[in-house]
N, C-alpha and C. Protein backbone atom coordinates (compact mmCIF):
# COMPACT_ATOMS: atom_id res chain seq x y z
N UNK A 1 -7.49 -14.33 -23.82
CA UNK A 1 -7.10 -14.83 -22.52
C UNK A 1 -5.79 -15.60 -22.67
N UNK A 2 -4.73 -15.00 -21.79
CA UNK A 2 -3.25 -16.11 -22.03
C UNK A 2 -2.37 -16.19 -20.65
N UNK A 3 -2.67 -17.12 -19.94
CA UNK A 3 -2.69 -17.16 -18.55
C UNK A 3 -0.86 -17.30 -18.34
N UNK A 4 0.04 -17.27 -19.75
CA UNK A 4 1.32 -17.54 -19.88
C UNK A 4 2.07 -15.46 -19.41
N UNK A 5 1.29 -14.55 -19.63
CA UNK A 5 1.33 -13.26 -19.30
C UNK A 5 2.14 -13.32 -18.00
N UNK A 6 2.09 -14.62 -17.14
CA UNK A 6 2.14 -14.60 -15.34
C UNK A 6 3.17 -15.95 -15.48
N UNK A 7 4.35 -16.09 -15.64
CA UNK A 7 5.45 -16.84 -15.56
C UNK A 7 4.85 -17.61 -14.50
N UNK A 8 4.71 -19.29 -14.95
CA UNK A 8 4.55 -20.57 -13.73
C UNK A 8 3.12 -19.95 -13.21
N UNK A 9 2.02 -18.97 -13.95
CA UNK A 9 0.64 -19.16 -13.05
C UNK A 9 -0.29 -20.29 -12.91
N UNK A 10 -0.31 -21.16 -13.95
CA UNK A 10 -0.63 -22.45 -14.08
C UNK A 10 0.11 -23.97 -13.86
N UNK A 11 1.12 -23.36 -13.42
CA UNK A 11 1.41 -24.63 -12.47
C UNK A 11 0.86 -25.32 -11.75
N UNK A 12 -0.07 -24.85 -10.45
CA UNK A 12 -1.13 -25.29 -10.28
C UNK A 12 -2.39 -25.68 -10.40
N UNK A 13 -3.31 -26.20 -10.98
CA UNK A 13 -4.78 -25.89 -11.13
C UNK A 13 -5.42 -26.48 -9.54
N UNK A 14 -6.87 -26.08 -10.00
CA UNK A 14 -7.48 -26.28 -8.84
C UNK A 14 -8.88 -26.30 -9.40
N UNK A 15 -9.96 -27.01 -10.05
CA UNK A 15 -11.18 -27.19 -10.34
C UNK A 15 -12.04 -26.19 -9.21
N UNK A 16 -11.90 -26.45 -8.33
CA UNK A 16 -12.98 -25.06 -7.30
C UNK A 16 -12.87 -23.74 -7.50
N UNK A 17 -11.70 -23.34 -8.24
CA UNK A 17 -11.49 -22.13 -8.67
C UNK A 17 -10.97 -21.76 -9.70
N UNK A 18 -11.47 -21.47 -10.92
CA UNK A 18 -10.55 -21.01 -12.16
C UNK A 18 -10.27 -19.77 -12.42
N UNK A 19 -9.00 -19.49 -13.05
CA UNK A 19 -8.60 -18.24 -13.14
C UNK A 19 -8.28 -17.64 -14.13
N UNK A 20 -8.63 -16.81 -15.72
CA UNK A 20 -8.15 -17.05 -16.32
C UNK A 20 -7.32 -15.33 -16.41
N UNK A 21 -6.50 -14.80 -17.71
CA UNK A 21 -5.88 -13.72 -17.44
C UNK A 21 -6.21 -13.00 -18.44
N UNK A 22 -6.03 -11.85 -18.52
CA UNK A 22 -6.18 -11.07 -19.38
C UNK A 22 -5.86 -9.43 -19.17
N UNK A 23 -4.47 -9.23 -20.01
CA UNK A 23 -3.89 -8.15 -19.71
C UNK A 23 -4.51 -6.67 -20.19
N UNK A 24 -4.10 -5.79 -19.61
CA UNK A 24 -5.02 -4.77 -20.55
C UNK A 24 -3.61 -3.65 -20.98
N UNK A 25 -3.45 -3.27 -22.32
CA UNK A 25 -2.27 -3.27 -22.34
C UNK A 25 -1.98 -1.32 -22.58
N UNK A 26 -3.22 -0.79 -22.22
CA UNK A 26 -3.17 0.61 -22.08
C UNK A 26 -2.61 1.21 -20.59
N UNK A 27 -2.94 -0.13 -19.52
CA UNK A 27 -2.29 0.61 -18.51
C UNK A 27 -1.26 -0.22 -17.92
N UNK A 28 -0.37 0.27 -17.30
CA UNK A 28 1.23 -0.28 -17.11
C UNK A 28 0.29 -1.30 -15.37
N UNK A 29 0.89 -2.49 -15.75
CA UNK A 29 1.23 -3.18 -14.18
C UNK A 29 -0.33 -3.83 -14.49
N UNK A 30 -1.52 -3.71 -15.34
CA UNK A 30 -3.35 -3.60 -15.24
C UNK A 30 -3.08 -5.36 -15.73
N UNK A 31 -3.75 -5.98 -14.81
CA UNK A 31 -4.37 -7.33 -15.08
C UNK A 31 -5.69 -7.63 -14.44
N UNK A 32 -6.44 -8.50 -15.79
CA UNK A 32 -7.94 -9.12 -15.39
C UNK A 32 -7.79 -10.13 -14.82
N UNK A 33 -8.49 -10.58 -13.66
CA UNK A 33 -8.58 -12.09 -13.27
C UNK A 33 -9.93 -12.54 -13.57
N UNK A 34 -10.28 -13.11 -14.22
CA UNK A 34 -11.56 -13.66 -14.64
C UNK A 34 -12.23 -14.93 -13.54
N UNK A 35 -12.91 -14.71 -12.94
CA UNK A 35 -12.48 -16.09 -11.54
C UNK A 35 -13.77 -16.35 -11.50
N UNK A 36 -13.59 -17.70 -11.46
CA UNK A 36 -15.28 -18.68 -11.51
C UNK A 36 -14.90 -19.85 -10.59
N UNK A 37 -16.00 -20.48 -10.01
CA UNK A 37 -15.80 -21.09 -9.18
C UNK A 37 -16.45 -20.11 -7.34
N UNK A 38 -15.35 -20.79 -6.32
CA UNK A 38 -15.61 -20.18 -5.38
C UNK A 38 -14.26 -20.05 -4.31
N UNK A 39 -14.07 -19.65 -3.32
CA UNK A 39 -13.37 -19.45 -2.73
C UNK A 39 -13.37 -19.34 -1.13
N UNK A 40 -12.97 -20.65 -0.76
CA UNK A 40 -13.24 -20.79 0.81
C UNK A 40 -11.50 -21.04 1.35
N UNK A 41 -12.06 -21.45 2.63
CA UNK A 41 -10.98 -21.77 3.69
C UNK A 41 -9.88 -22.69 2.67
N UNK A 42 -10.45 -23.65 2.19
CA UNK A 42 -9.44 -24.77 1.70
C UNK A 42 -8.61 -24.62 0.32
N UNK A 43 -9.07 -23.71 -0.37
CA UNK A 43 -8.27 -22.78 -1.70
C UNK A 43 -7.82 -21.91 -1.67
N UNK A 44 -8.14 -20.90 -0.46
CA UNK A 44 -7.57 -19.23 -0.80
C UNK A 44 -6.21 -19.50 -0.40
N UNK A 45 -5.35 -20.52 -0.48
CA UNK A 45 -3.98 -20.52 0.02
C UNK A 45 -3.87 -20.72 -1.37
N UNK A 46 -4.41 -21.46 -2.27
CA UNK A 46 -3.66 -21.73 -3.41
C UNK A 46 -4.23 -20.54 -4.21
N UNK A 47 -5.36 -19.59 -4.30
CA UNK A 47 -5.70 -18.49 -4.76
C UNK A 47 -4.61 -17.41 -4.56
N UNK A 48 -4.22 -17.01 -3.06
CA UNK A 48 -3.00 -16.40 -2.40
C UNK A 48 -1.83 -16.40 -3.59
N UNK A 49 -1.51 -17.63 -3.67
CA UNK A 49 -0.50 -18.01 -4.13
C UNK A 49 -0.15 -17.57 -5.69
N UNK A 50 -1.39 -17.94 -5.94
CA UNK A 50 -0.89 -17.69 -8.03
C UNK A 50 -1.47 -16.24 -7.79
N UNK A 51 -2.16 -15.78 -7.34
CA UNK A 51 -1.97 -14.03 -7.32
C UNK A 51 -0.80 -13.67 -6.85
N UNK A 52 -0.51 -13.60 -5.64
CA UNK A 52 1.08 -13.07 -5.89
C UNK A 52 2.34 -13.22 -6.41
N UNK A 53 2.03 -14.56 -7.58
CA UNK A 53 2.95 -14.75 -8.82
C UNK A 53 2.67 -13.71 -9.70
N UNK A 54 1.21 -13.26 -9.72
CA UNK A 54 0.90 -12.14 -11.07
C UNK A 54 1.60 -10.58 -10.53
N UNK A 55 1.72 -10.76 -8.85
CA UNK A 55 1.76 -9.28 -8.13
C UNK A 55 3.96 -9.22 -8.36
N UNK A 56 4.61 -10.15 -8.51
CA UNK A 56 5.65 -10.65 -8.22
C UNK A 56 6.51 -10.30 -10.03
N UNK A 57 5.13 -10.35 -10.51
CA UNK A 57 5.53 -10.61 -12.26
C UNK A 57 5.09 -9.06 -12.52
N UNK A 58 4.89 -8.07 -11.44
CA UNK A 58 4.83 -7.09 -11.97
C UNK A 58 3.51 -6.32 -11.89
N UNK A 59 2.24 -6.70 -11.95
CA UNK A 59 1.01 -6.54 -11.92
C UNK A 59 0.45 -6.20 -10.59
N UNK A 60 0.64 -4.56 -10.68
CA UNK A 60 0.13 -4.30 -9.51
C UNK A 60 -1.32 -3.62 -9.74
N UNK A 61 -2.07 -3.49 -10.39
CA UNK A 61 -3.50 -3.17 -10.78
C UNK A 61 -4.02 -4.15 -11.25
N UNK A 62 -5.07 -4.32 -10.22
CA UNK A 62 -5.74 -6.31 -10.68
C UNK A 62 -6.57 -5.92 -10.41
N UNK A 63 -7.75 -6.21 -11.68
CA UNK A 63 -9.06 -6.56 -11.77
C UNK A 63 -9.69 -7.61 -11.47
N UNK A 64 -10.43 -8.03 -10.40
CA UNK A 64 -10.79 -9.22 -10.45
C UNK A 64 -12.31 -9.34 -10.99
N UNK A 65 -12.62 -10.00 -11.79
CA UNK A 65 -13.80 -10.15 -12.70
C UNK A 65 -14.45 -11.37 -11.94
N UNK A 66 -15.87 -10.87 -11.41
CA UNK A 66 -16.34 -11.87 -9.85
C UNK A 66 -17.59 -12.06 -9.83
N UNK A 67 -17.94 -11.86 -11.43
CA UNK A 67 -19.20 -12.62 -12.16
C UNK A 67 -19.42 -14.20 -12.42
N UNK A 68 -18.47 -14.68 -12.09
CA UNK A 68 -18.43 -16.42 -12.16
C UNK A 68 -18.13 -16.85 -11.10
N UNK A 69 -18.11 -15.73 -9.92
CA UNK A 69 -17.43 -16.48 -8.65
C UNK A 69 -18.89 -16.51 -7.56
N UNK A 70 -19.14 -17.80 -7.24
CA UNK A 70 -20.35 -17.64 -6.31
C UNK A 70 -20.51 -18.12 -5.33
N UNK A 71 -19.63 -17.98 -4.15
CA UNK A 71 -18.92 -18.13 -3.00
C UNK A 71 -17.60 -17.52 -2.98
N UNK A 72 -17.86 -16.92 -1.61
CA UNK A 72 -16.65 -16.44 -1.28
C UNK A 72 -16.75 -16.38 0.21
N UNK A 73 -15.89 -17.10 1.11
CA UNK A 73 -15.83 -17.27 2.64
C UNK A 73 -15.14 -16.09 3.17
N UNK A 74 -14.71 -15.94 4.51
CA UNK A 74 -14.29 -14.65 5.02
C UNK A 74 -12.91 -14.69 4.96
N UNK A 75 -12.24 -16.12 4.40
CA UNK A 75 -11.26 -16.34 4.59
C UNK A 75 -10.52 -15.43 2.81
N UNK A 76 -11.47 -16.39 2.41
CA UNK A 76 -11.39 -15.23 0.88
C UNK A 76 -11.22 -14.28 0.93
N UNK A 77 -12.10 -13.37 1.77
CA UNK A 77 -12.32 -12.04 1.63
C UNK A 77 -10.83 -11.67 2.18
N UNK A 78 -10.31 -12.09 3.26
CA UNK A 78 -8.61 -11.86 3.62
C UNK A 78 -8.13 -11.47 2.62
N UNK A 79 -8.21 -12.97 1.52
CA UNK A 79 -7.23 -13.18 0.49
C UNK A 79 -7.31 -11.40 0.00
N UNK A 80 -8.29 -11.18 -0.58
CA UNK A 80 -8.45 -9.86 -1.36
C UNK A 80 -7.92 -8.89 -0.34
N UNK A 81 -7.57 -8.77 0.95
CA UNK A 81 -7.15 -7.58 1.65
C UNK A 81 -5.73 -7.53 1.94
N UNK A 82 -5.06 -8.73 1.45
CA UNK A 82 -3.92 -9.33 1.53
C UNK A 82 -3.36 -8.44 0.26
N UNK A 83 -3.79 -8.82 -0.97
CA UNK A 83 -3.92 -8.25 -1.73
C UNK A 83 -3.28 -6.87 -2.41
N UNK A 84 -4.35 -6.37 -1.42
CA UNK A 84 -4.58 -4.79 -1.51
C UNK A 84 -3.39 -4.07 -0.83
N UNK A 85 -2.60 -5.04 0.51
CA UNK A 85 -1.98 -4.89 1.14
C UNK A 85 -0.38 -4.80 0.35
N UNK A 86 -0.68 -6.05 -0.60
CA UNK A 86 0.74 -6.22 -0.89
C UNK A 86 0.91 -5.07 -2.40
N UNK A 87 0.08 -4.46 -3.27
CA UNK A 87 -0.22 -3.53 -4.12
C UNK A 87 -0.14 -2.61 -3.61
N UNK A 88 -1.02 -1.98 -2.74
CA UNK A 88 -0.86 -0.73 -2.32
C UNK A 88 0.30 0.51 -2.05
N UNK A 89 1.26 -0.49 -1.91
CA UNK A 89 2.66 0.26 -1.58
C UNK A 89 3.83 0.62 -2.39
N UNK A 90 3.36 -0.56 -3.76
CA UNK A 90 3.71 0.12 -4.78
C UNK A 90 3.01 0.95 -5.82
N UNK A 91 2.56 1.26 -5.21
CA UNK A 91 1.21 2.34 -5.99
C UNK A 91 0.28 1.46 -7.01
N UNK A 92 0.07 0.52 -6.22
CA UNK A 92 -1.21 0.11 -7.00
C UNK A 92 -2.55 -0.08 -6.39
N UNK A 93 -3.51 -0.75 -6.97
CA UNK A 93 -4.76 -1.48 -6.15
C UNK A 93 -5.37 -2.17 -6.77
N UNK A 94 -6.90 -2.24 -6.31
CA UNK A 94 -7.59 -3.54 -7.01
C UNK A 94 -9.11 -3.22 -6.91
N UNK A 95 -9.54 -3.66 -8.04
CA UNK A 95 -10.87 -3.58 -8.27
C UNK A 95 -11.85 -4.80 -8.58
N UNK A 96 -13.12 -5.09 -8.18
CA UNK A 96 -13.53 -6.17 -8.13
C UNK A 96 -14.79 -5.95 -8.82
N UNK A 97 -14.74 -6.35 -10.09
CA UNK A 97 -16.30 -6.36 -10.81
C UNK A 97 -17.26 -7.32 -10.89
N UNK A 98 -18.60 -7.27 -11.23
CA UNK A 98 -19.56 -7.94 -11.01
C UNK A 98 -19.70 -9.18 -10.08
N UNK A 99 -19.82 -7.96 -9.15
CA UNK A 99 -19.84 -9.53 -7.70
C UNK A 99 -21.32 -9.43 -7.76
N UNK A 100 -21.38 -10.84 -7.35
CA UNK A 100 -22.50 -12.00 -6.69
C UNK A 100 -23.39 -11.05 -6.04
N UNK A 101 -25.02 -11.11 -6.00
CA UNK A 101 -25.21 -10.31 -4.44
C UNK A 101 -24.88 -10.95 -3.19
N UNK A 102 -24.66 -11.81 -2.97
CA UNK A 102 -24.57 -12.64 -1.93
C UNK A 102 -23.29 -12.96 -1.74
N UNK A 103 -22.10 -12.50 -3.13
CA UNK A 103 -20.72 -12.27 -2.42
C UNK A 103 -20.66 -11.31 -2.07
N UNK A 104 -21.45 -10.34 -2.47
CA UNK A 104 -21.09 -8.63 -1.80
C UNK A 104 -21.35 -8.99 -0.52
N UNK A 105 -22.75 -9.51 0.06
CA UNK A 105 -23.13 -9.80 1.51
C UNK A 105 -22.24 -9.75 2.31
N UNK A 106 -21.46 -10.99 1.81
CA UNK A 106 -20.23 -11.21 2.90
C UNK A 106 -18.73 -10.02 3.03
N UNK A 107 -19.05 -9.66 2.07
CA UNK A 107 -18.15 -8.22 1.66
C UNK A 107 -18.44 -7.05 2.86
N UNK A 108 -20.06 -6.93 2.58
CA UNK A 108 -20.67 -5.95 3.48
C UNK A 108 -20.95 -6.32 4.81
N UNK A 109 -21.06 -7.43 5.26
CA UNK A 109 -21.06 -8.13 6.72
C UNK A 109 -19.87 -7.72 7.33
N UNK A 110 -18.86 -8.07 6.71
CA UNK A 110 -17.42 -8.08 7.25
C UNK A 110 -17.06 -6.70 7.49
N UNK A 111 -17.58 -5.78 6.78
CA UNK A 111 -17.22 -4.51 6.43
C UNK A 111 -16.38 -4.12 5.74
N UNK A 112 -16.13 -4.79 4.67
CA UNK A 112 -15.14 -4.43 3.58
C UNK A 112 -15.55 -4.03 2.45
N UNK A 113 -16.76 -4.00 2.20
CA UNK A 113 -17.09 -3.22 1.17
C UNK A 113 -16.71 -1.82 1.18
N UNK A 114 -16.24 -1.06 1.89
CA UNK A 114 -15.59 0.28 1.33
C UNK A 114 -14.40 0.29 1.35
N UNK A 115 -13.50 -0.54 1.54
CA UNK A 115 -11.89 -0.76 1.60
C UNK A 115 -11.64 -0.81 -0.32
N UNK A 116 -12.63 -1.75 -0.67
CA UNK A 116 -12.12 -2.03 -2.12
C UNK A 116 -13.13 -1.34 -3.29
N UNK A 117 -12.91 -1.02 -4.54
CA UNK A 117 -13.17 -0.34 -5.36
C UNK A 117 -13.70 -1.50 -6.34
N UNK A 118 -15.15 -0.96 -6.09
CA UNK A 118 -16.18 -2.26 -7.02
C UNK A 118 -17.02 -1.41 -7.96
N UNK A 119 -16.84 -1.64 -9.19
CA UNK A 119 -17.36 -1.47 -10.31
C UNK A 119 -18.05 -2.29 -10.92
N UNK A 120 -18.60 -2.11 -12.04
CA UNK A 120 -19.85 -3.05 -12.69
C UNK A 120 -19.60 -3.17 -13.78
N UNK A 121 -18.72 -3.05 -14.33
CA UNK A 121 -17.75 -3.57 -15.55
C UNK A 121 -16.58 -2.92 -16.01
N UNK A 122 -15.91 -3.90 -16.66
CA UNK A 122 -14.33 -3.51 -17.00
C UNK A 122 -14.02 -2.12 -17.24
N UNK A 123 -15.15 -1.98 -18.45
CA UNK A 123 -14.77 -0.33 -18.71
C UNK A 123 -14.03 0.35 -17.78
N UNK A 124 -15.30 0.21 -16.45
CA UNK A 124 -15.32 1.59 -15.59
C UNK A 124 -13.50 1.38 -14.80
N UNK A 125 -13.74 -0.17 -14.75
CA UNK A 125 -12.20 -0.37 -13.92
C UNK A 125 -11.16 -0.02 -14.57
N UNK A 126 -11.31 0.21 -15.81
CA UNK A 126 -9.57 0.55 -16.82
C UNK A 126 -9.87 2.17 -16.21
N UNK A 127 -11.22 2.57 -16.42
CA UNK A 127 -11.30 4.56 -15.95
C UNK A 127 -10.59 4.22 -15.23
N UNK A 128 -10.98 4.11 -14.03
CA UNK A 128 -10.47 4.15 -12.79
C UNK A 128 -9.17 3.89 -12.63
N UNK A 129 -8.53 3.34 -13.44
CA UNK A 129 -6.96 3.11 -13.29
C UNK A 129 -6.14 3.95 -14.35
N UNK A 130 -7.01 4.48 -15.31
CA UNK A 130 -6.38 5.60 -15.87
C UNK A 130 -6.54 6.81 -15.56
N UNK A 131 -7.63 7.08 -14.66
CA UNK A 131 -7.85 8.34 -13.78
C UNK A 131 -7.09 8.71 -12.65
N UNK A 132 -6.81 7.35 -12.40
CA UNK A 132 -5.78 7.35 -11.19
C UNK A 132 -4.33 8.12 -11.43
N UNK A 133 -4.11 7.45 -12.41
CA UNK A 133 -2.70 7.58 -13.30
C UNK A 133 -2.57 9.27 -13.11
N UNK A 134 -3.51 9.35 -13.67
CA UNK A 134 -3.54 11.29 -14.20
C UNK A 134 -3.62 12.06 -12.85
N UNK A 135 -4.17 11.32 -12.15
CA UNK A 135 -4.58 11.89 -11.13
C UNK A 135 -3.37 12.86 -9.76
N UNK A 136 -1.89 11.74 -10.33
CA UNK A 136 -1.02 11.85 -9.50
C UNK A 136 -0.89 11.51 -7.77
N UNK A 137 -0.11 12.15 -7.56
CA UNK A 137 -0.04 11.92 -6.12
C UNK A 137 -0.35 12.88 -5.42
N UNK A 138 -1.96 13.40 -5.04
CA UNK A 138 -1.77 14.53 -3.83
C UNK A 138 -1.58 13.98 -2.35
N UNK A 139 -2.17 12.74 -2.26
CA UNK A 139 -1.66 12.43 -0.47
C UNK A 139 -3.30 12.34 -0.30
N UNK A 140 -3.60 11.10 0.59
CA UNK A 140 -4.66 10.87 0.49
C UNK A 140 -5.32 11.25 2.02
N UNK A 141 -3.84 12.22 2.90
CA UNK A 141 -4.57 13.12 4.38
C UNK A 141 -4.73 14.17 3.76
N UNK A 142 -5.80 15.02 4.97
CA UNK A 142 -6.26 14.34 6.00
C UNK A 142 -7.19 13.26 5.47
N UNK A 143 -7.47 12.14 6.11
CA UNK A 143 -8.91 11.54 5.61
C UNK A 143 -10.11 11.03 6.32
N UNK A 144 -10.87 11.38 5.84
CA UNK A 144 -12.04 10.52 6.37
C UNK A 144 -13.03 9.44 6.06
N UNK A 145 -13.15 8.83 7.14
CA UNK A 145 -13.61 7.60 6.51
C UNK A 145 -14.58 7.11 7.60
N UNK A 146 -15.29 5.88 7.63
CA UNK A 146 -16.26 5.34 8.86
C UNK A 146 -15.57 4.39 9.15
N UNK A 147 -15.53 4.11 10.66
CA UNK A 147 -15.43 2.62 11.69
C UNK A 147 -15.59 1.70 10.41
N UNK A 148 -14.86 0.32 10.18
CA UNK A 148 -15.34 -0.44 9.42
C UNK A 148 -16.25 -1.36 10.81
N UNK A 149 -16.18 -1.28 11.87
CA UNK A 149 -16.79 -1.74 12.70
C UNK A 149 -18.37 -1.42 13.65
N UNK A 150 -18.44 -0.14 13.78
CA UNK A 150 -19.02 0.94 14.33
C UNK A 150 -20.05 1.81 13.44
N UNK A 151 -18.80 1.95 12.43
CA UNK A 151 -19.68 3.17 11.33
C UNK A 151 -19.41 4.77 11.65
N UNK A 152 -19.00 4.53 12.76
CA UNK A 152 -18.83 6.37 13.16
C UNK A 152 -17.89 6.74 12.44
N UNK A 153 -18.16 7.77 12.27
CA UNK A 153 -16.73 9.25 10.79
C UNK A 153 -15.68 9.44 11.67
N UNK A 154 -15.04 8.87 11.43
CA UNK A 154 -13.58 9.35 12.03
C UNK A 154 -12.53 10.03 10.80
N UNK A 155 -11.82 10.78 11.59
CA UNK A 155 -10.91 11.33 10.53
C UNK A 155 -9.01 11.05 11.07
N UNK A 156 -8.10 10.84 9.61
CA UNK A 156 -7.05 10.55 10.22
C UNK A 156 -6.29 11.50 9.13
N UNK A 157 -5.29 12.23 10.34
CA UNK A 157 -4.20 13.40 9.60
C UNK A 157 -3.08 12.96 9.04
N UNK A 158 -2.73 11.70 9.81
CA UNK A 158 -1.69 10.67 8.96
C UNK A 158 -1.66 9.24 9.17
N UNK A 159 -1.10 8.71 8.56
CA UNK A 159 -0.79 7.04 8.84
C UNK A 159 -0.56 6.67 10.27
N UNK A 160 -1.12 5.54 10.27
CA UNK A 160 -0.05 5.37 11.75
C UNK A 160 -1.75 4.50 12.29
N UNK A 161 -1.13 3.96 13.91
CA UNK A 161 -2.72 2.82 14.21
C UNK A 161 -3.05 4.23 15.15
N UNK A 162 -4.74 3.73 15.15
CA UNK A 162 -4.83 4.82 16.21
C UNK A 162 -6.49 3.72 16.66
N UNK A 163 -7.21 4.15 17.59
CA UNK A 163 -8.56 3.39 18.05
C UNK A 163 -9.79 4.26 17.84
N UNK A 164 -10.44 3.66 17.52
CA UNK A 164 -12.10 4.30 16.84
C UNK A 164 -12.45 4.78 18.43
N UNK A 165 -13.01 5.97 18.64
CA UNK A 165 -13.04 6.75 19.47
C UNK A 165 -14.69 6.13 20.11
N UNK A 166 -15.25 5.83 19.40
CA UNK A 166 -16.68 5.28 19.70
C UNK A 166 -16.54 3.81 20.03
N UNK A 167 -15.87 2.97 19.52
CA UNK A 167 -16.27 1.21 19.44
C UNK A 167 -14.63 0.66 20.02
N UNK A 168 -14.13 1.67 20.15
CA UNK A 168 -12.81 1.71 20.36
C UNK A 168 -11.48 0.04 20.05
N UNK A 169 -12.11 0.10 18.52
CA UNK A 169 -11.54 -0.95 17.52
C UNK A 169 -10.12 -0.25 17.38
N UNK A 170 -8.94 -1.11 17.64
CA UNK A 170 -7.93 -0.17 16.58
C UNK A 170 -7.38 -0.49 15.13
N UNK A 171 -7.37 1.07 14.82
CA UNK A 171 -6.97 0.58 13.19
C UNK A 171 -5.83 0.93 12.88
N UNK A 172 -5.53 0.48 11.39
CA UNK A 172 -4.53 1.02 10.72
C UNK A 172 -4.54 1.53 9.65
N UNK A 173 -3.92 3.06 9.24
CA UNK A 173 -4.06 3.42 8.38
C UNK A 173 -2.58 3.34 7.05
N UNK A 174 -2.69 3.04 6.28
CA UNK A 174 -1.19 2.93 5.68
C UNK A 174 -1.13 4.29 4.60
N UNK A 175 0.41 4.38 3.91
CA UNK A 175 0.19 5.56 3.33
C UNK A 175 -0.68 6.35 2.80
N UNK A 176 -1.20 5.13 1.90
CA UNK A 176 -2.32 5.24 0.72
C UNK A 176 -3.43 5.84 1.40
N UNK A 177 -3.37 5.89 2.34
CA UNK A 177 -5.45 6.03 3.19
C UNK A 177 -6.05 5.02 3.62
N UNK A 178 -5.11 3.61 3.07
CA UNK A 178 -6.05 2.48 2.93
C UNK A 178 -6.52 2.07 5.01
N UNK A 179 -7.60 1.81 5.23
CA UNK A 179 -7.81 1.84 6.59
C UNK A 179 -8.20 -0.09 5.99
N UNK A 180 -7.75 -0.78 7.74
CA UNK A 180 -7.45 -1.60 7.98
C UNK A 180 -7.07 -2.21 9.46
N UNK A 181 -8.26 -3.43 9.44
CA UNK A 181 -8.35 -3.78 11.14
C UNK A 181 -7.40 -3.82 11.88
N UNK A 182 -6.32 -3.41 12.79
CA UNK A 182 -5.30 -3.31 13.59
C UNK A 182 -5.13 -4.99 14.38
């Protein structure tokens, strides 16, 4: 663990939330966040913050390791879609291992449990980012996916906002596929 990997990430501390790092050095941009503690309204600004020093330093494939984390508010859950938001476009993303059951809850309440890619240990998350790799770029239309609101299958041929035809939520879809509350 060498939290110095992320130029100025420890400038701040914060006891409600620790973070520690750990690079993985088979895949280009791949960082662990090891995170214990919890994450509400009154930290995810300073959580925000030293993550997009790691996203800024280059690290656009972040693992977040979410076996020590046992709370997480909805405001949190942002943080992670924020995230995904600011990765995504440079061809990256994020994976979140061994969550809480009761952080998934709030994951799955909100309906974000299918936005993000949750695995059950590191292993599977380095696959997944070296599968990706290989995988290239076919384009992730047409796609389909469910209402994160509704649940109904909707399908989208390209990017762009459009409204859930049933619950008539609107969304957004960005290059990647990634769907996202409008």
């Amino acid at each position: 663990m060498n939290n110095n990997i992320v130029p100025g990430f420890d400038d701040e501390k914060d006891d409600s939330l620790k973070i520690r790092l750990q690079k993985i050095d088979d895949i280009d941009g791949c960082l662990v966040m090891y995170l214990s503690g919890y994450i509400d309204t009154y930290n995810s600004n300073y959580f925000q913050k030293r993550v997009a020093k790691a996203i800024e330093a280059g690290f656009i494939r972040l693992i977040f390791h979410c076996g020590s984390l046992n709370y997480v508010s909805s405001t949190g859950i942002g943080s992670f879609t924020a995230f995904l938001k600011a990765v995504k476009p440079r061809g990256g993303d994020l994976v979140l291992l061994e969550i809480q059951p009761k952080v998934y809850e709030v994951f799955q309440l909100l309906g974000f449990s299918q936005f993000f890619n949750i695995k059950e240990n590191l292993e599977e998350a380095v696959q997944f980012f070296s599968q990706k790799k290989e995988a290239g770029h076919e384009g992730p239309f047409p796609k389909i996916f469910k209402c994160p609101i509704c649940g109904k299958k909707l399908k989208a041929t390209k990017a762009g906002r459009f409204r859930c035809s049933e619950c008539k939520t609107i969304l957004v879809i960005d290059n990647a596929g990634q769907v996202f509350l409008g």
